[in-house]
N, C-alpha and C. Protein backbone atom coordinates (compact mmCIF):
# COMPACT_ATOMS: atom_id res chain seq x y z
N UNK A 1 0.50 -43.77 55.69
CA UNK A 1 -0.34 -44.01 56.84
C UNK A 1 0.10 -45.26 57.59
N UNK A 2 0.72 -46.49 57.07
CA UNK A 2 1.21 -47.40 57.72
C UNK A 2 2.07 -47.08 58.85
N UNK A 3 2.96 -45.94 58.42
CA UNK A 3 4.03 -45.73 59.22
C UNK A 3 3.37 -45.28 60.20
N UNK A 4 2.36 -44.63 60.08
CA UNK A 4 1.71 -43.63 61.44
C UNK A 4 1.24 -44.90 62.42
N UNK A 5 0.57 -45.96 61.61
CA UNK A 5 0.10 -47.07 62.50
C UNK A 5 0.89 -48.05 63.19
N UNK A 6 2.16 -48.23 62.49
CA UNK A 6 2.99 -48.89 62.85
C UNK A 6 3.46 -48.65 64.05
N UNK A 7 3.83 -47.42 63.90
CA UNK A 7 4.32 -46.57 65.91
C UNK A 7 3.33 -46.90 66.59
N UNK A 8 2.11 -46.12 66.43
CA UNK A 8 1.27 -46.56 67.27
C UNK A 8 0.95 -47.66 67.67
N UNK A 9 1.05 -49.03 66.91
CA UNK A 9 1.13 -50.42 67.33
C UNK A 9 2.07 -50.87 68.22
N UNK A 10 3.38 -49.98 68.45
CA UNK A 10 4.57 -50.15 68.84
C UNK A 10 4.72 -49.22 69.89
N UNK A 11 4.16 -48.73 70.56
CA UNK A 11 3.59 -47.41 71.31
C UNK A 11 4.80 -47.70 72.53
N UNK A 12 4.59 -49.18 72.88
CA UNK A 12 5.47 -49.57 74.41
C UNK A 12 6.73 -49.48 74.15
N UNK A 13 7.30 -49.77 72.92
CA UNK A 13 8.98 -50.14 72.60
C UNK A 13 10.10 -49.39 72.47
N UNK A 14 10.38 -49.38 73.62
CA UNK A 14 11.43 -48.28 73.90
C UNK A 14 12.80 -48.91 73.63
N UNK A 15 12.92 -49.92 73.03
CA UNK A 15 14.21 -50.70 72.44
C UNK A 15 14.16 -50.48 71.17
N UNK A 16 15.66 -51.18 70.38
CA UNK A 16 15.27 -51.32 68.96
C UNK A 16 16.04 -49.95 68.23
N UNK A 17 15.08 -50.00 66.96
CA UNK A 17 15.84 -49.05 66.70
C UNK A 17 14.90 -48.13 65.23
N UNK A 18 14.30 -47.52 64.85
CA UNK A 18 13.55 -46.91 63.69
C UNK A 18 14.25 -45.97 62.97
N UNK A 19 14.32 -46.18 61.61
CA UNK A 19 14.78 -45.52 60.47
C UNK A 19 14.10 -44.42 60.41
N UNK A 20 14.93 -43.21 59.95
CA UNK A 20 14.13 -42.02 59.40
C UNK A 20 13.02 -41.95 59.07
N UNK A 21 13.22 -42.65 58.06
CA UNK A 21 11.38 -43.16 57.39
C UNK A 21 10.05 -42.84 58.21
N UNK A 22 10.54 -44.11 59.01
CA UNK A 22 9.60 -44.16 60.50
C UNK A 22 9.79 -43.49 60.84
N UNK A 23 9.97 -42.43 61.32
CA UNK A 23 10.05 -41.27 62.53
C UNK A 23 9.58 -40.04 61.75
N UNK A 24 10.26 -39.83 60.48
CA UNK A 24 9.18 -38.39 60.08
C UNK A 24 7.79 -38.73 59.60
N UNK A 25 7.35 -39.88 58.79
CA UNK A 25 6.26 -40.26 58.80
C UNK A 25 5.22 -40.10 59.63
N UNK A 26 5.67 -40.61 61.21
CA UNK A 26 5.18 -40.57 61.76
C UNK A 26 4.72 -39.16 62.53
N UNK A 27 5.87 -38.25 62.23
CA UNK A 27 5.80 -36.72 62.73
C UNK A 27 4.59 -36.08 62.12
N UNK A 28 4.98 -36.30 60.60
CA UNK A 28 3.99 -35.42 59.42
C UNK A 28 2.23 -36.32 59.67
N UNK A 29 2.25 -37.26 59.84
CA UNK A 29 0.61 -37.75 60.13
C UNK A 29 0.13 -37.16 61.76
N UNK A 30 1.15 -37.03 62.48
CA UNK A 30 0.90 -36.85 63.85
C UNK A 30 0.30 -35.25 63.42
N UNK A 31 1.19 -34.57 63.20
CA UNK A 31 1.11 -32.83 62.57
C UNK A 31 -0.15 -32.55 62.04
N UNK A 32 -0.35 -33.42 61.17
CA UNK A 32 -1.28 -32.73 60.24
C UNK A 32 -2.34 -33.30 60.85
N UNK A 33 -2.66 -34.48 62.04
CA UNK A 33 -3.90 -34.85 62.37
C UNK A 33 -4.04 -33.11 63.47
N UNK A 34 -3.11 -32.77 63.88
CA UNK A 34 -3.08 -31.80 64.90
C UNK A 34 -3.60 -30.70 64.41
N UNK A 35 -2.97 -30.49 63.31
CA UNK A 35 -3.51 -28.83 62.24
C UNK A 35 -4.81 -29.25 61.80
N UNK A 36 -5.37 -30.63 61.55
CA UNK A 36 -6.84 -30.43 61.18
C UNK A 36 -7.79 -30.28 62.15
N UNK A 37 -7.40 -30.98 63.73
CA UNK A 37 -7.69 -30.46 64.79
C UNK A 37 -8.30 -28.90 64.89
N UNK A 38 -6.84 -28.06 65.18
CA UNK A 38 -6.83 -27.05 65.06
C UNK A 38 -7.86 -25.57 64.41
N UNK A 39 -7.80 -26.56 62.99
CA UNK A 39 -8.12 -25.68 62.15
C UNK A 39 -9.98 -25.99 62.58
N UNK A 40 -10.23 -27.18 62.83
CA UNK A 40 -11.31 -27.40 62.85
C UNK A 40 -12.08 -26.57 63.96
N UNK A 41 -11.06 -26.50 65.24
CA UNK A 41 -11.75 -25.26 66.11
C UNK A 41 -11.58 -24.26 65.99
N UNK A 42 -10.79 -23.50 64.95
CA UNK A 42 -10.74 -22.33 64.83
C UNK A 42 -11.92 -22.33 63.57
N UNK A 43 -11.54 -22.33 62.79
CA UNK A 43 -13.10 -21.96 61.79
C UNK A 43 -14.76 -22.84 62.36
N UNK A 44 -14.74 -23.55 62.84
CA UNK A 44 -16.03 -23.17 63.97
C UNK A 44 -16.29 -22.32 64.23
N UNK A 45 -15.58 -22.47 65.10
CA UNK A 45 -16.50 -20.82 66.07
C UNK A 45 -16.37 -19.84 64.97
N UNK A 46 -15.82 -19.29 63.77
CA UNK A 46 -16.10 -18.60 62.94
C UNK A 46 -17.99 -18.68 62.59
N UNK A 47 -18.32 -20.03 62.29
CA UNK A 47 -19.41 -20.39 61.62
C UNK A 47 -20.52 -20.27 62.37
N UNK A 48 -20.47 -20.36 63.71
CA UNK A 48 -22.06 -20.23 64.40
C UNK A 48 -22.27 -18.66 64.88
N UNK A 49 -23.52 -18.14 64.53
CA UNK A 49 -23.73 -16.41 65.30
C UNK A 49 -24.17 -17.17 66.75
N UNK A 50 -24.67 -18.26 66.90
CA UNK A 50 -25.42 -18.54 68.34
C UNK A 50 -24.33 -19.22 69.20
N UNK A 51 -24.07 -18.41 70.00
CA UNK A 51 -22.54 -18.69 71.00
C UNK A 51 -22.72 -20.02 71.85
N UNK A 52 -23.87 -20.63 72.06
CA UNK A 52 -24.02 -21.95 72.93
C UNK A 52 -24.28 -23.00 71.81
N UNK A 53 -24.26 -23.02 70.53
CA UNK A 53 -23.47 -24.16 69.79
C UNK A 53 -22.10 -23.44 69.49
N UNK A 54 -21.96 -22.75 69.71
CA UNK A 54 -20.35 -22.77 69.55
C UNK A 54 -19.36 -23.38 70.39
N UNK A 55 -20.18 -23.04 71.93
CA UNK A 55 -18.98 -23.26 73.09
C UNK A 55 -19.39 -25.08 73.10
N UNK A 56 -20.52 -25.34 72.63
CA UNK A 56 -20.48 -26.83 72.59
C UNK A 56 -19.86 -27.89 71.45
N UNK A 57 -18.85 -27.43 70.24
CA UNK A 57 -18.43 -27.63 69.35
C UNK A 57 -17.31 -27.19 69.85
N UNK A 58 -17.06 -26.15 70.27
CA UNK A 58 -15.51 -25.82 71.11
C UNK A 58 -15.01 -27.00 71.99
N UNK A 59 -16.00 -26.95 72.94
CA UNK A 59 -15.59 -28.21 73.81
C UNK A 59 -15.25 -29.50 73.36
N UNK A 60 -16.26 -29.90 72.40
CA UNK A 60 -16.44 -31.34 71.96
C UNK A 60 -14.77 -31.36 71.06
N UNK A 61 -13.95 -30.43 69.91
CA UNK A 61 -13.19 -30.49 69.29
C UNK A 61 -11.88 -29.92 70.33
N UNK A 62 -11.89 -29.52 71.32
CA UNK A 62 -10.98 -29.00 72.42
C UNK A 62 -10.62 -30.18 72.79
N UNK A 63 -11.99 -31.13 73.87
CA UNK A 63 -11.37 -32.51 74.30
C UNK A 63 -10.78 -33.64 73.09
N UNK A 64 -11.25 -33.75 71.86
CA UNK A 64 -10.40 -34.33 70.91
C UNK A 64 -9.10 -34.21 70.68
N UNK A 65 -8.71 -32.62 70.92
CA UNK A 65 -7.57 -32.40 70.67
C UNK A 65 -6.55 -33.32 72.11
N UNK A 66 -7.29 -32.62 72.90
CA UNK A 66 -6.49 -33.41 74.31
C UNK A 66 -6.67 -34.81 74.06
N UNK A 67 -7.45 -35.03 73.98
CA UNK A 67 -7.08 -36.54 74.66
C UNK A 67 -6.43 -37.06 73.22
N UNK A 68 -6.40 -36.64 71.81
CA UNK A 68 -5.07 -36.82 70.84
C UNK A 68 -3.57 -36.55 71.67
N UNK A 69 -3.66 -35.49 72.33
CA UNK A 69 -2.10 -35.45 72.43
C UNK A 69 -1.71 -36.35 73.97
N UNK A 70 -3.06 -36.75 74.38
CA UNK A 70 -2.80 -37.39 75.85
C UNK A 70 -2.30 -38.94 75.04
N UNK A 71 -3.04 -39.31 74.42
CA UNK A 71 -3.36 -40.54 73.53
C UNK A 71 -1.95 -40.62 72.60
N UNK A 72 -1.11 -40.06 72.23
CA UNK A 72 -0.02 -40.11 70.98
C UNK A 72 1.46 -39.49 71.75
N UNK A 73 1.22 -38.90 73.73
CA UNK A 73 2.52 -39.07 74.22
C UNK A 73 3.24 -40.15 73.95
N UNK A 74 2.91 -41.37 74.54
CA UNK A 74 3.57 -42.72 74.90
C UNK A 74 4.34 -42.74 72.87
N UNK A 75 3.55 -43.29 72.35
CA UNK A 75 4.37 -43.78 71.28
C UNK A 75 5.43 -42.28 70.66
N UNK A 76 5.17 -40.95 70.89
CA UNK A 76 6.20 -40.39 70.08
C UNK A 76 7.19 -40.45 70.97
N UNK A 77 7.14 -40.55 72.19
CA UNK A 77 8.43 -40.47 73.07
C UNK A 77 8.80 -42.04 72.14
N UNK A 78 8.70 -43.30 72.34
CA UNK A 78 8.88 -44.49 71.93
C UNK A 78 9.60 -44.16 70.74
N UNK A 79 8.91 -43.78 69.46
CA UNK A 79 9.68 -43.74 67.87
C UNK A 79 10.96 -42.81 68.30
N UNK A 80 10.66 -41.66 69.30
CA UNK A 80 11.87 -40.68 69.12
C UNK A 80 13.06 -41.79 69.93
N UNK A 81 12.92 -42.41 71.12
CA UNK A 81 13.74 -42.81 71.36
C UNK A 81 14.49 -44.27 70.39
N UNK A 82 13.45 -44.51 69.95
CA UNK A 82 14.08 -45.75 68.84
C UNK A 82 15.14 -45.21 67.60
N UNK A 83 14.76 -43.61 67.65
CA UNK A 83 15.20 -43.12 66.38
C UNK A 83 16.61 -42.28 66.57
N UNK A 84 16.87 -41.94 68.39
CA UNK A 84 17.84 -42.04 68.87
C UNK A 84 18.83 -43.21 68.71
N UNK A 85 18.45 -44.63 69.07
CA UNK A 85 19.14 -45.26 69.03
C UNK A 85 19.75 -45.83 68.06
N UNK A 86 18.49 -45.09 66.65
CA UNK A 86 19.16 -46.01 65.61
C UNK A 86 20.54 -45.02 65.21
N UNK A 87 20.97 -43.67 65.72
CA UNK A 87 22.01 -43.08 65.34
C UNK A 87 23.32 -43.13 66.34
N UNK A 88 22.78 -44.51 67.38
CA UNK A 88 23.75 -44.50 68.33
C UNK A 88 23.88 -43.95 69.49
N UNK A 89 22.84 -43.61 69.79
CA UNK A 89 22.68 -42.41 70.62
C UNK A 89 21.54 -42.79 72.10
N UNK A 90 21.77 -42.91 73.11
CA UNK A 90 20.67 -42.63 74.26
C UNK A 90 19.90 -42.31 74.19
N UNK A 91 18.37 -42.96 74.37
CA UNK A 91 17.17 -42.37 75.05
C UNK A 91 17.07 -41.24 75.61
N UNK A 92 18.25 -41.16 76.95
CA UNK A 92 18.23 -39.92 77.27
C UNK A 92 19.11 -38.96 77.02
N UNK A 93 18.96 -38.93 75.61
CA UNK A 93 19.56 -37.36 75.30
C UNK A 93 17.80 -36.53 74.86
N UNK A 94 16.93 -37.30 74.80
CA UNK A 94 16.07 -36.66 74.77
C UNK A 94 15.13 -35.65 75.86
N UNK A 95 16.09 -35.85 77.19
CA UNK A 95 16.17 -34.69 78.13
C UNK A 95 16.73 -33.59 77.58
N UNK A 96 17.39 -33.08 76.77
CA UNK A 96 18.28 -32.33 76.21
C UNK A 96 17.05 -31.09 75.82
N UNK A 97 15.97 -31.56 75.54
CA UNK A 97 14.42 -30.84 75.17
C UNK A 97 14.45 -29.52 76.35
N UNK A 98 14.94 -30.10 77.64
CA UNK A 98 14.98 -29.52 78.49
C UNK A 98 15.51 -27.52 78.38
N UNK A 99 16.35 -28.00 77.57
CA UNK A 99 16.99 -26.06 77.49
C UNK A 99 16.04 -25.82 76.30
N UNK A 100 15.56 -24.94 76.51
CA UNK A 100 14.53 -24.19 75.19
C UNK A 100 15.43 -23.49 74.01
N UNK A 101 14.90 -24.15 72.99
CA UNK A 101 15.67 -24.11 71.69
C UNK A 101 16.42 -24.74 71.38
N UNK A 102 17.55 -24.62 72.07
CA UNK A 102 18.89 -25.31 71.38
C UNK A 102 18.68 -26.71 71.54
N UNK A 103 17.96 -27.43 73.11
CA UNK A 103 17.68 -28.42 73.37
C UNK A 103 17.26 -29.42 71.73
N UNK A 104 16.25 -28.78 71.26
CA UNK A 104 14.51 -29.48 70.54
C UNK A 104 15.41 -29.30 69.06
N UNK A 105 16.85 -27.88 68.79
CA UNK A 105 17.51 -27.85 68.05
C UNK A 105 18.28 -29.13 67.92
N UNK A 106 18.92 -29.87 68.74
CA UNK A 106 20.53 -30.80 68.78
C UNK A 106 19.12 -31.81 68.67
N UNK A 107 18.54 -32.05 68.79
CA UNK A 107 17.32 -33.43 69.25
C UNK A 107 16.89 -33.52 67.56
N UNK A 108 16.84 -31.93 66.94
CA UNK A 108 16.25 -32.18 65.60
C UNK A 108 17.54 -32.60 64.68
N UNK A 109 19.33 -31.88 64.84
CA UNK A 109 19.92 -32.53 64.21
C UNK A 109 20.22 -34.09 64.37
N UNK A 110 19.95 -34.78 65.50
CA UNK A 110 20.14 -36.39 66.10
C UNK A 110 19.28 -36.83 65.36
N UNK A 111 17.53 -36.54 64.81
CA UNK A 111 16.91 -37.62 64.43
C UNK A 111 16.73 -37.16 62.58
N UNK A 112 17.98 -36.03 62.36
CA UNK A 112 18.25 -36.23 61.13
C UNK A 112 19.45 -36.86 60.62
N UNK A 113 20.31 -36.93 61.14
CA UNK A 113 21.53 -37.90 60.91
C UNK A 113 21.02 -39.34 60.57
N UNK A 114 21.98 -40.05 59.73
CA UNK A 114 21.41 -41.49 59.41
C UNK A 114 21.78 -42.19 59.88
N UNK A 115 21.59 -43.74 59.69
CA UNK A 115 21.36 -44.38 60.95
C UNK A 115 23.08 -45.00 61.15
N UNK A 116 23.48 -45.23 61.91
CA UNK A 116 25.05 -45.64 62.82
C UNK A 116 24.56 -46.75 61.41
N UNK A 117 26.23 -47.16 60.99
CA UNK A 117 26.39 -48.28 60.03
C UNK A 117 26.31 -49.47 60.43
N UNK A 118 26.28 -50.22 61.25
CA UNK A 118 25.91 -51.38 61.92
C UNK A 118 25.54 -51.66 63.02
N UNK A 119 25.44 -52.67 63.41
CA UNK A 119 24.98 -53.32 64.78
C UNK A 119 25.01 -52.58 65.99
N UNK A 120 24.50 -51.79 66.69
CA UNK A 120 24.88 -51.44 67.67
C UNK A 120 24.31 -51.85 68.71
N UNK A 121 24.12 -51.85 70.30
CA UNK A 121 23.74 -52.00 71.03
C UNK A 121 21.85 -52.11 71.06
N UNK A 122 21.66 -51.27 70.69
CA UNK A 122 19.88 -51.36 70.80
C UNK A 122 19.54 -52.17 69.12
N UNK A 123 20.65 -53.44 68.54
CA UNK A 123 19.70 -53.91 67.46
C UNK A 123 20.79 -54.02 66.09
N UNK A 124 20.30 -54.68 64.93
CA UNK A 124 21.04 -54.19 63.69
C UNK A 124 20.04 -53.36 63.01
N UNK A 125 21.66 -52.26 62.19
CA UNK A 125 21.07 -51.46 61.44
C UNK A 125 19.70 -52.19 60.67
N UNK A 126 18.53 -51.20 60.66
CA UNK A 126 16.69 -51.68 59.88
C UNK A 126 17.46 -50.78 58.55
N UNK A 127 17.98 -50.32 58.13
CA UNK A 127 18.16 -50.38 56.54
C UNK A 127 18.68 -51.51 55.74
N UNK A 128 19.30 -52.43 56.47
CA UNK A 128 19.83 -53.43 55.83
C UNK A 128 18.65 -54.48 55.55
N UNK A 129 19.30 -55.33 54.71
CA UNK A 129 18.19 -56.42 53.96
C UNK A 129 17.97 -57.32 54.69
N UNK A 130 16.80 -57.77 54.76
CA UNK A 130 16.66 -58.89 55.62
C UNK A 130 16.64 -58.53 57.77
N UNK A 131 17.03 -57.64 57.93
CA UNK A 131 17.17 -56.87 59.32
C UNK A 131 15.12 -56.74 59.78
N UNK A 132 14.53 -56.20 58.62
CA UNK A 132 13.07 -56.24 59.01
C UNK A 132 12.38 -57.14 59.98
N UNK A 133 12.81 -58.18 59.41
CA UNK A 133 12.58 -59.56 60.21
C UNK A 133 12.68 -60.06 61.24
N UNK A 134 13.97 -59.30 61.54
CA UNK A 134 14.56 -59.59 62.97
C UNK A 134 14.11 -58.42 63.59
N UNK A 135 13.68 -57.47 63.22
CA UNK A 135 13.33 -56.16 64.00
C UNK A 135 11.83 -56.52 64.69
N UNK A 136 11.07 -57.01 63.27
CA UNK A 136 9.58 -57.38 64.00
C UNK A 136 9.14 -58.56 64.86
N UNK A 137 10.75 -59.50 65.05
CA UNK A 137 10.77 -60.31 66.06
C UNK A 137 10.91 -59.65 67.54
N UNK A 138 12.18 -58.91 67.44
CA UNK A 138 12.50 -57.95 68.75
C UNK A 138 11.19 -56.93 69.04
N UNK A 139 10.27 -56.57 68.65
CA UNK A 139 9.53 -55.80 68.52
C UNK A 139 8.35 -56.80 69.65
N UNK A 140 8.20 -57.95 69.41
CA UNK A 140 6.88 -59.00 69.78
C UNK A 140 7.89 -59.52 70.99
N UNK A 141 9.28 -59.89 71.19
CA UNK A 141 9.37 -59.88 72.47
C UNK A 141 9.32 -59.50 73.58
């Protein structure tokens, strides 16, 4: 759960650079807040016979869902592009989303590759020792 909070604390930082770690962490808490969402409006409306608490439990768990995914744009674009850079790679290859499939395909092999072996332009490698430090400095500037 740290990791999930951590992005979200970091929501603006489109520099830098986030380890695997960080980035599926943050996928699988994002996911599963979404599927409990989900699930929560679908077995509702299973549960009421009286259709005007339903459509008012629909609504109320409908706008949750939105304003979750209105609320958690900014930082996943942020981790994905940090998680670009930590493999060396541009921000904007995450236009690449753009062609359906293959796009969200090449975007999923980029933020599985590990991270470029040193220093690169957006930062030093965050697997190395002591790099934390300097990351959560660049992070507050």
């Amino acid at each position: 759960m740290n990791w999930y909070l951590k992005v979200l604390k970091n929501y603006t930082n489109f520099t830098g650079r986030a380890r695997r770690k960080e980035y599926w962490m943050f996928l699988l808490f994002h996911y599963l807040i979404i599927i409990f969402l989900v699930m929560q409006l679908v077995f509702s409306s299973e549960n009421f016979s009286d259709s005007s608490e339903m459509n008012v439990l629909s609504i109320i768990l409908s706008t949750l869902l939105i304003l979750y995914f209105l609320g958690t744009i900014l930082p996943f674009l942020a981790v994905t592009a940090r998680r670009l850079h930590d493999t060396d790679k541009s921000a904007w290859w995450y236009l690449i989303c753009i062609i359906p499939y293959i796009g969200r395909f090449i975007i999923l092999i980029f933020t599985c590759m590990d991270s470029y072996g040193g220093t690169n332009k957006w930062g030093p490698n965050p697997k190395k020792e002591g790099s934390d430090v300097l990351i959560n400095q660049i992070g507050k500037e």
